[in-house]
Protein backbone atom coordinates (compact mmCIF):
# COMPACT_ATOMS: atom_id res chain seq x y z
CA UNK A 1 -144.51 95.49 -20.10
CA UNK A 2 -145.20 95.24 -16.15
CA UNK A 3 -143.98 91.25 -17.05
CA UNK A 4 -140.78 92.03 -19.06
CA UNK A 5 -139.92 94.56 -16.25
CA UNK A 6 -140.18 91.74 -13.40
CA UNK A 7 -138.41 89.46 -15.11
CA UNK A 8 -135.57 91.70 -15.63
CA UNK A 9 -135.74 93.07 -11.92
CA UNK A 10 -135.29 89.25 -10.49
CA UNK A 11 -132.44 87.96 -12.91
CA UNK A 12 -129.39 90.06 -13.97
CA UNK A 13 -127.02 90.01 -16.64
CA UNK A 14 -122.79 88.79 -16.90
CA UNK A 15 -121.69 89.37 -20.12
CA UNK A 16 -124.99 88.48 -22.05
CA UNK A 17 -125.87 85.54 -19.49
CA UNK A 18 -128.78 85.97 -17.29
CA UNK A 19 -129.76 84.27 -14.39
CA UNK A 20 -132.75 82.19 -13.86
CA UNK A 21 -135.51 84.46 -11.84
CA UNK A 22 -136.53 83.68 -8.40
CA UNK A 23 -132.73 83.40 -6.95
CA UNK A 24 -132.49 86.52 -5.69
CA UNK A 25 -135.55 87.96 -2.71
CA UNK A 26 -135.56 91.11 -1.37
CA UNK A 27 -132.99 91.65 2.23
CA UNK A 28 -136.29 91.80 3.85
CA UNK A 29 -137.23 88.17 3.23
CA UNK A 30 -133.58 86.73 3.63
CA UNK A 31 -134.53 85.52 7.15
CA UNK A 32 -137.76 83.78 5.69
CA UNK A 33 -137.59 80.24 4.37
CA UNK A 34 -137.21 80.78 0.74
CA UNK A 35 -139.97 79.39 -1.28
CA UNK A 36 -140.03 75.64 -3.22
CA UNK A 37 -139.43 77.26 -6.99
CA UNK A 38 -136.76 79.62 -5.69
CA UNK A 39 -134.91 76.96 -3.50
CA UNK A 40 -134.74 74.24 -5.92
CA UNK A 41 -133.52 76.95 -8.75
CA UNK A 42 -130.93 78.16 -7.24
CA UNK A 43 -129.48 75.02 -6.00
CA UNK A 44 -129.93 73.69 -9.58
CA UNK A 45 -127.63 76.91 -10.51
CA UNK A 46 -125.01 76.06 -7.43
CA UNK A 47 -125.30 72.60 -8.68
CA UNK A 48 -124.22 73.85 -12.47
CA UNK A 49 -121.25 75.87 -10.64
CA UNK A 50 -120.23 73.26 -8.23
CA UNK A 51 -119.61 71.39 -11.58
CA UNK A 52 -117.57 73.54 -13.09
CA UNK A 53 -115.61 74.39 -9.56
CA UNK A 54 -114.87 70.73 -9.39
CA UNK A 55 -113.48 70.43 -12.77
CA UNK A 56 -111.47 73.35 -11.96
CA UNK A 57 -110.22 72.10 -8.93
CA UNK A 58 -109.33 68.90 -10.56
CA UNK A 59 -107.25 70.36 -13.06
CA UNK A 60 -105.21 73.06 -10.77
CA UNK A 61 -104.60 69.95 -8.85
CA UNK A 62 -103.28 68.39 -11.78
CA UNK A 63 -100.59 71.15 -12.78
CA UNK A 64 -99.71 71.82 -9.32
CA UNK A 65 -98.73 68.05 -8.95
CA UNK A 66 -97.11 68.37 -12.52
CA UNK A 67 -99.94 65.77 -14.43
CA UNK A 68 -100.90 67.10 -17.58
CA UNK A 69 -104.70 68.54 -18.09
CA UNK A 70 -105.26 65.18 -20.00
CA UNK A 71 -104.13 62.77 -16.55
CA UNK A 72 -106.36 65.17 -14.17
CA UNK A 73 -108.64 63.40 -11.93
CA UNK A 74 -111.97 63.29 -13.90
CA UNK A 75 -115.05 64.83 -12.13
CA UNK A 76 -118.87 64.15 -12.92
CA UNK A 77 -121.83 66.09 -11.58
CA UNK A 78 -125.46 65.82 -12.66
CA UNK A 79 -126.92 69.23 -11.78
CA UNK A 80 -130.53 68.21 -12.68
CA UNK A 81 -130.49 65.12 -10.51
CA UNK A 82 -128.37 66.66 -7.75
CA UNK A 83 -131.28 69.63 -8.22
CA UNK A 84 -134.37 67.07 -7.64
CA UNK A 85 -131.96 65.10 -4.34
CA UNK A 86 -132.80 67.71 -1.44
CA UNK A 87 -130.87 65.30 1.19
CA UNK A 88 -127.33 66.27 -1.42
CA UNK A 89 -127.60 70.02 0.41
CA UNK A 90 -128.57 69.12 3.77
CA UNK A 91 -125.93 69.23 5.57
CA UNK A 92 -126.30 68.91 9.22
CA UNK A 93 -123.23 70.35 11.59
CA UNK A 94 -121.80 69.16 14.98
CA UNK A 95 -121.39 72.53 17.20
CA UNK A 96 -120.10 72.47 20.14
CA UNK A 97 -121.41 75.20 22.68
CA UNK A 98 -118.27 75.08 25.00
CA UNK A 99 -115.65 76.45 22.84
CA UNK A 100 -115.69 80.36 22.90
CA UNK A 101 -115.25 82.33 20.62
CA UNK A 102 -116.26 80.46 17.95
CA UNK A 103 -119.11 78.60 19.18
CA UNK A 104 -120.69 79.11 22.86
CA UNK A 105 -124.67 78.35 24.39
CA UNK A 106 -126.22 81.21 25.98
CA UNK A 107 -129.83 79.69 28.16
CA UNK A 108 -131.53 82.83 26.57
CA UNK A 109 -129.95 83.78 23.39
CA UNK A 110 -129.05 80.19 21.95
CA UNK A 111 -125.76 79.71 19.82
CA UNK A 112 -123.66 82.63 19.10
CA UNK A 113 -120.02 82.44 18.35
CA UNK A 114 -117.95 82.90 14.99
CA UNK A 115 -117.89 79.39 14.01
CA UNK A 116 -122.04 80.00 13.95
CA UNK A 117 -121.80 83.31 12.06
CA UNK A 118 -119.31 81.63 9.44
CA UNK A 119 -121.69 78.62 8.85
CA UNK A 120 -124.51 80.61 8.12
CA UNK A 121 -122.85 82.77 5.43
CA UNK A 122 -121.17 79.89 4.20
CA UNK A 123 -124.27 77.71 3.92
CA UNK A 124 -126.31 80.80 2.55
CA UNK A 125 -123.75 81.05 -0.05
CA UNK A 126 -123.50 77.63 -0.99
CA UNK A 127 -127.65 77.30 -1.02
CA UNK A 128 -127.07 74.08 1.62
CA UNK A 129 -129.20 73.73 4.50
CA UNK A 130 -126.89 73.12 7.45
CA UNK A 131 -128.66 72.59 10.50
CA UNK A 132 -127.20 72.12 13.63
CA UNK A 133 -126.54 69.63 16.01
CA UNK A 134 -125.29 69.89 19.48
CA UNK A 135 -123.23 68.22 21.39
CA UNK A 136 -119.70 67.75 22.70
CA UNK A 137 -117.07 67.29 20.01
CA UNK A 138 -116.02 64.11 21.07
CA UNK A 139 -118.87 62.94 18.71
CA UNK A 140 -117.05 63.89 16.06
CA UNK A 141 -113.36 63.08 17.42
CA UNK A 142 -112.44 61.03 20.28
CA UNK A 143 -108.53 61.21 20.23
CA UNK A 144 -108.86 57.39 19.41
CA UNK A 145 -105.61 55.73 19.30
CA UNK A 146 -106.19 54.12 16.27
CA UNK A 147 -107.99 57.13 14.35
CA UNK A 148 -111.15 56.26 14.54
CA UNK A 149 -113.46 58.99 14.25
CA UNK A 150 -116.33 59.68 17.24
CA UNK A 151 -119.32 57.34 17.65
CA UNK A 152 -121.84 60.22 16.14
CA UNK A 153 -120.41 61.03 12.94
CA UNK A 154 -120.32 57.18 12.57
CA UNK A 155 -123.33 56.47 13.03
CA UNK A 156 -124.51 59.29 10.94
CA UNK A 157 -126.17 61.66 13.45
CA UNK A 158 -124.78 64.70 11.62
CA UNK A 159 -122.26 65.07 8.11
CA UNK A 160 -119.59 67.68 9.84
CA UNK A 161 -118.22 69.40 12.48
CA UNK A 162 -117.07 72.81 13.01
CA UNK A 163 -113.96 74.15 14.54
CA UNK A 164 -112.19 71.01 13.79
CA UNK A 165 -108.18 70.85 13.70
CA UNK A 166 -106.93 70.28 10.15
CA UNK A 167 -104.79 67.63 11.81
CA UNK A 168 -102.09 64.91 10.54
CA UNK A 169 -104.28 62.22 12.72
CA UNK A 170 -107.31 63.11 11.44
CA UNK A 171 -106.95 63.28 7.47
CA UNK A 172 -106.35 59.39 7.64
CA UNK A 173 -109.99 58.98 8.06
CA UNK A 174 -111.93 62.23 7.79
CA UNK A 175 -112.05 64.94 5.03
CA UNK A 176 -111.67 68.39 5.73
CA UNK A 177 -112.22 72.00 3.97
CA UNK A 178 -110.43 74.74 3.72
CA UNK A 179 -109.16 76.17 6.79
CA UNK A 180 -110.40 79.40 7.67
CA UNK A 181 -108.41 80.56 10.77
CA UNK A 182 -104.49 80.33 10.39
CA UNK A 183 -102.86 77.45 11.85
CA UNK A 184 -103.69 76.64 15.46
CA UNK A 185 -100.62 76.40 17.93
CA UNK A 186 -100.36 74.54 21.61
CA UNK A 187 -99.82 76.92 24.59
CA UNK A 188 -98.54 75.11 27.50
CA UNK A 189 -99.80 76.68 31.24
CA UNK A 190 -98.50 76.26 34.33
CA UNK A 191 -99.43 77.69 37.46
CA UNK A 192 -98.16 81.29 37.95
CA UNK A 193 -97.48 80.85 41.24
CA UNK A 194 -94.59 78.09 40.21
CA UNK A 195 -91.32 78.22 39.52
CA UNK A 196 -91.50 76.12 35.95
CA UNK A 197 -88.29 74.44 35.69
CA UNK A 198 -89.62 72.52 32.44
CA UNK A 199 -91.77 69.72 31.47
CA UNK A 200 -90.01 66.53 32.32
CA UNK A 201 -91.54 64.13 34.35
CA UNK A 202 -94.34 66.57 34.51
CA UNK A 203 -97.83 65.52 34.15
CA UNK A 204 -99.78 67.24 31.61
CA UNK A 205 -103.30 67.38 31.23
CA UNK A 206 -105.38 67.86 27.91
CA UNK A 207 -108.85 67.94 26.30
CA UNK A 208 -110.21 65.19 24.92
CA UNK A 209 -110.95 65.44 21.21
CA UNK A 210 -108.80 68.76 20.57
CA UNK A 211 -105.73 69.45 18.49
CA UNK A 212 -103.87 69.04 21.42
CA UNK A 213 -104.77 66.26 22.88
CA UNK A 214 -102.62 63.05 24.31
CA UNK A 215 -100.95 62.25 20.99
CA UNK A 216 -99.92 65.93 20.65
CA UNK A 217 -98.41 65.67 23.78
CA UNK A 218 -96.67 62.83 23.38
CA UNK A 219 -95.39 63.80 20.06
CA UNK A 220 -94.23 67.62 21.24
CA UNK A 221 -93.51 66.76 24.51
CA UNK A 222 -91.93 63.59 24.58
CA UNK A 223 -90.35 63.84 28.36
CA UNK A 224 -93.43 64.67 30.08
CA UNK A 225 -95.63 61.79 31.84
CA UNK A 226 -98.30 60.14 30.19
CA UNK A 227 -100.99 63.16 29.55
CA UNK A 228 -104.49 62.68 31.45
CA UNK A 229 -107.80 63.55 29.49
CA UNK A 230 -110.32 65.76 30.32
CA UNK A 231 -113.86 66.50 28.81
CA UNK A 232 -113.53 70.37 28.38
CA UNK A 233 -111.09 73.03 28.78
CA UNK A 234 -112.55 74.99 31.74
CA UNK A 235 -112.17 71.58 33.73
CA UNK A 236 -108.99 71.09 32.69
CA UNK A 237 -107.26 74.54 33.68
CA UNK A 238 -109.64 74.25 37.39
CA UNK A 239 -107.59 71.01 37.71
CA UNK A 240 -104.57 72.91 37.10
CA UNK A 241 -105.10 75.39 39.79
CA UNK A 242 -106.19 72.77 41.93
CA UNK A 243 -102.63 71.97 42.08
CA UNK A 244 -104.13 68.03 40.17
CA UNK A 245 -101.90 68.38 37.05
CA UNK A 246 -98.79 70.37 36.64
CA UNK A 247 -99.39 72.08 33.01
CA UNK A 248 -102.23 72.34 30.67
CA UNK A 249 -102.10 71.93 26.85
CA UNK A 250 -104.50 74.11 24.84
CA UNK A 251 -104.65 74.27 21.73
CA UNK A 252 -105.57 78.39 19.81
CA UNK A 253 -104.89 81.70 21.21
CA UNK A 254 -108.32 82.83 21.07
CA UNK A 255 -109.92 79.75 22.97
CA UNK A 256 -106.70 79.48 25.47
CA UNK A 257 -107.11 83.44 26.42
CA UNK A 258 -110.95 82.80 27.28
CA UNK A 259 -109.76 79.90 29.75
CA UNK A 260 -106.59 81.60 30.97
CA UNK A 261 -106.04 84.07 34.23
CA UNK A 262 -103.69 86.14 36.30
CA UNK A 263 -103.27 82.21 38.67
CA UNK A 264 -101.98 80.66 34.81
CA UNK A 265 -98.95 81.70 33.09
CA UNK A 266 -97.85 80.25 29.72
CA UNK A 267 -94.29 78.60 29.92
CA UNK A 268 -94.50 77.55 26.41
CA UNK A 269 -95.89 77.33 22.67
CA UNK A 270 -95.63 74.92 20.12
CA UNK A 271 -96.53 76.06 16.20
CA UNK A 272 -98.26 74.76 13.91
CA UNK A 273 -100.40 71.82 15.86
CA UNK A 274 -102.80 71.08 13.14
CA UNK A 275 -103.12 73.35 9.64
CA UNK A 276 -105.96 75.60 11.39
CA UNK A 277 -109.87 74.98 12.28
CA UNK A 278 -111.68 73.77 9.13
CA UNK A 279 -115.28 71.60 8.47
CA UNK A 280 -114.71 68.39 9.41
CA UNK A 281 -116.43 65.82 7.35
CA UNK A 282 -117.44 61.88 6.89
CA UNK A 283 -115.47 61.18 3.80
CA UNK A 284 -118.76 60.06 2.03
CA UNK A 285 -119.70 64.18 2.13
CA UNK A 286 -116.96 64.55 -0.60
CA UNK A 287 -119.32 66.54 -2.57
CA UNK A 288 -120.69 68.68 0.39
CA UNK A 289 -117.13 69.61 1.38
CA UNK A 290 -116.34 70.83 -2.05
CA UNK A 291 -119.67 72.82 -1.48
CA UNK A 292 -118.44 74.00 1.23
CA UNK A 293 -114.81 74.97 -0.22
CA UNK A 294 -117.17 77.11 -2.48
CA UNK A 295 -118.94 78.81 -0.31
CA UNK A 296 -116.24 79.39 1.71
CA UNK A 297 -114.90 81.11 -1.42
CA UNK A 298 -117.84 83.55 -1.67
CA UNK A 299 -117.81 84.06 1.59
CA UNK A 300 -114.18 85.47 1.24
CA UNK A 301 -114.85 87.38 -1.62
CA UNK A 302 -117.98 89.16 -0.89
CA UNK A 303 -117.51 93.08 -0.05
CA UNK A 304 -113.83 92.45 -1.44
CA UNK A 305 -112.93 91.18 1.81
CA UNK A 306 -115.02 93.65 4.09
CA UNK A 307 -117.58 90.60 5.38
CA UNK A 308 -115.41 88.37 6.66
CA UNK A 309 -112.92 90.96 7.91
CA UNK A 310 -115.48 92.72 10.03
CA UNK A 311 -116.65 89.22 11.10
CA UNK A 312 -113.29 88.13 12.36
CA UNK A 313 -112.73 91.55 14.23
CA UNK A 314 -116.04 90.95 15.81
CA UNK A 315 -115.18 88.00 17.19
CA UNK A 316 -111.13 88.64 17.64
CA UNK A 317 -110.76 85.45 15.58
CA UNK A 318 -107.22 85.30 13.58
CA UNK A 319 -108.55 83.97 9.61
CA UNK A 320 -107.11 82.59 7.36
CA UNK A 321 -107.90 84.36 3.65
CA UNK A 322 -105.71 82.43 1.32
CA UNK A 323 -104.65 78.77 2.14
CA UNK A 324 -106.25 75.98 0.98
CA UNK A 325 -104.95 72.06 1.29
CA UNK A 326 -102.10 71.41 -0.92
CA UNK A 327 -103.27 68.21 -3.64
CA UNK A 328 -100.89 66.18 -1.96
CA UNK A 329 -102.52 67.10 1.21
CA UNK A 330 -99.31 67.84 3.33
CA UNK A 331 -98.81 71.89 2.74
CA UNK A 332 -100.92 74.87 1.57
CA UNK A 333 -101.02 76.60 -1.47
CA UNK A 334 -102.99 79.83 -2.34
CA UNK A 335 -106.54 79.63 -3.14
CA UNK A 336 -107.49 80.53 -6.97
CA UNK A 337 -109.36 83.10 -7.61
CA UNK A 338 -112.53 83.57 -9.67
CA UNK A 339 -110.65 85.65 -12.28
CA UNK A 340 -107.65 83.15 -12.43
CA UNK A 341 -108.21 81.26 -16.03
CA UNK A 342 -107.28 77.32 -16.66
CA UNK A 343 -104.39 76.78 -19.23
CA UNK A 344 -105.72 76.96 -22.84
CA UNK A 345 -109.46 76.18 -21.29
CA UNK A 346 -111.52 74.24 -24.58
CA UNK A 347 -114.71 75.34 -25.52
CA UNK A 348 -116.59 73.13 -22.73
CA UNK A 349 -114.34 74.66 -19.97
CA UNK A 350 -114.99 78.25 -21.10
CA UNK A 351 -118.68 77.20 -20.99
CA UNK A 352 -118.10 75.57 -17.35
CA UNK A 353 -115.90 79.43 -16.12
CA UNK A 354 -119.16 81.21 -17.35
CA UNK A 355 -121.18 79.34 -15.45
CA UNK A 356 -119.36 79.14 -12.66
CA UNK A 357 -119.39 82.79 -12.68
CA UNK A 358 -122.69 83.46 -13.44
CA UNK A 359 -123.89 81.69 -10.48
CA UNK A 360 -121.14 83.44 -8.32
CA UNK A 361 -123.04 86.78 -9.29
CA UNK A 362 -126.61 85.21 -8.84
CA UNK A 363 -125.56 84.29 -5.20
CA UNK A 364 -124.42 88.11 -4.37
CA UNK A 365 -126.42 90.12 -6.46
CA UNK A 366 -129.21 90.59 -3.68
CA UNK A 367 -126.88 92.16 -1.66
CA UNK A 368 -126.34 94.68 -4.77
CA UNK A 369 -129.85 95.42 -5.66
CA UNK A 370 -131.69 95.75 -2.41
């Protein structure tokens, strides 16, 4: 009987399906390294789900583009071998530790920021083990003319980065998730002490490897000089009140207030720069991202909301709850929700939903129980 009633206090039940034991440990233990059993179960049961979310995706893709269910993009996942592959959830990020508030290096207290908080939720969710690297984001995107992406993600020193602009430039090479702040727009400074009288012939100075960088200027600002590069904001707006440049180009309200003060005005903004800061991955990580996309998900959903709301407010970060990348990859459509059902789902879709389901409740029932 003592058996029977463990096994029924570690698993839990969705509409006669139970999950496999050992998902789920005590809050206490949540900051332990789970053990080998536990780990490779649950990612065998994220596995099962991530093939069922993929289907799913690849048929709301299909009837959003108007394809029939029968011309959707077909999807095939091996949970058991996925299971037994450890290096398929190790995912390690790029974080920068310049770019408050979403990620910033403190000597004693290490990374903080919400881009760091977000990962960890996300990759707790998700059951992938995303360490971090770090390192300017330049590694990850140089502003290359030609769209290139940055010497360490091609050479494989990490699989993603974070706060990453869901930019037109970068989606010809790179693969991104779903954005989870709303979509980033370019304030222009000047010096306060100037009369601004506009941006022609002005020179403008940018960060290297941002939303805004030289291209952005060039494209939104055609009558200015050619911009000059710099390797990190707080550079760039000491050159401005060094009187070096004339304006500075930053790209989100929440990093440009950090950087801004009383000797900086803004003398304008430009919308809708890049879709909003998303993962940023090599496009061999297609399966990580969609990981990712799920986790993200949960991550959205858990509390009804509460988590990610208090986490924003924490950090005075504007997220985005709804959008994810349109299939044709040039708008934004809503995200679908667990409870939204497929068109006339057969019997082996039904069977995917239930998984996909059950594992959604095996992620977040610790949070219930204990």
């Amino acid at each position: 009987m003592a058996a029977a009633a463990s096994d029924e206090s570690d698993g839990f039940v969705l509409r006669g399906v139970s999950s496999p034991p050992g998902i789920c440990r005590p809050r206490g233990q949540l900051s332990r390294r789970p053990d080998i059993l536990s780990t490779g179960m649950r990612r065998a049961w994220v596995a099962v789900a991530a093939a069922s979310w993929l289907s799913y995706q690849a048929e709301a893709k299909g009837g959003a583009t108007g394809v029939g269910s029968s011309s959707a993009p077909s999807v095939s996942v091996d949970p058991s071998s996925q299971a037994a592959n450890v290096a398929i959830y190790q995912v390690p990020f790029l974080m920068s530790g310049d770019r408050p508030p979403f990620s910033l290096f403190h000597p004693a207290q290490g990374m903080m920021g919400f881009d760091h908080d977000l990962l960890d939720a996300v990759c707790t969710a998700a059951a992938l083990d995303c360490p971090q690297v770090l390192g300017p984001h330049t590694e990850a995107w140089a502003s290359d003319p030609k769209g290139y992406m940055g010497a360490g993600l091609r050479r494989g020193d990490f699989s993603c980065a974070s706060s990453s602009g869901n930019a037109v430039a970068r989606k010809a090479g790179l693969i991104f998730s779903y954005p989870y702040t709303q979509p980033e727009a370019g304030l222009l400074f000047a010096r306060a002490a100037v009369n601004w009288t506009g941006v022609a012939g002005k020179l403008v100075g940018v960060v290297l490897g941002s939303s805004c960088d030289a291209q952005a200027v060039r494209t939104h600002l055609p009558s200015a000089r050619e911009p000059i590069s710099f390797a990190d904001g707080r550079s760039l707006m000491q050159n401005l009140r060094d009187s070096t440049i004339d304006a500075a180009l930053l790209c989100g309200d929440e990093y440009a207030t950090r950087l801004a003060d009383n000797r900086t005005a803004v003398v304008k903004r430009i919308e809708h720069v890049s879709e909003g800061l998303s993962f940023m991955c090599h496009p061999k990580n297609v399966l990580q991202v969609e990981l990712l996309n799920m986790g993200l998900q949960l991550v959205r959903i858990q509390d009804s909301g509460a988590f990610l709301t208090s986490l924003c407010d924490r950090w005075n970060v504007s997220c985005e709850f709804t959008r994810s990348p349109a299939p044709d990859g040039t708008e934004t459509e809503s995200v679908p929700s667990i409870s939204r059902s497929a068109p006339s789902p057969g019997p082996v879709k039904q069977l995917l939903t239930r998984l996909l389901l059950t594992s959604l409740a095996a992620t977040f029932s610790c949070s219930k129980r204990y």
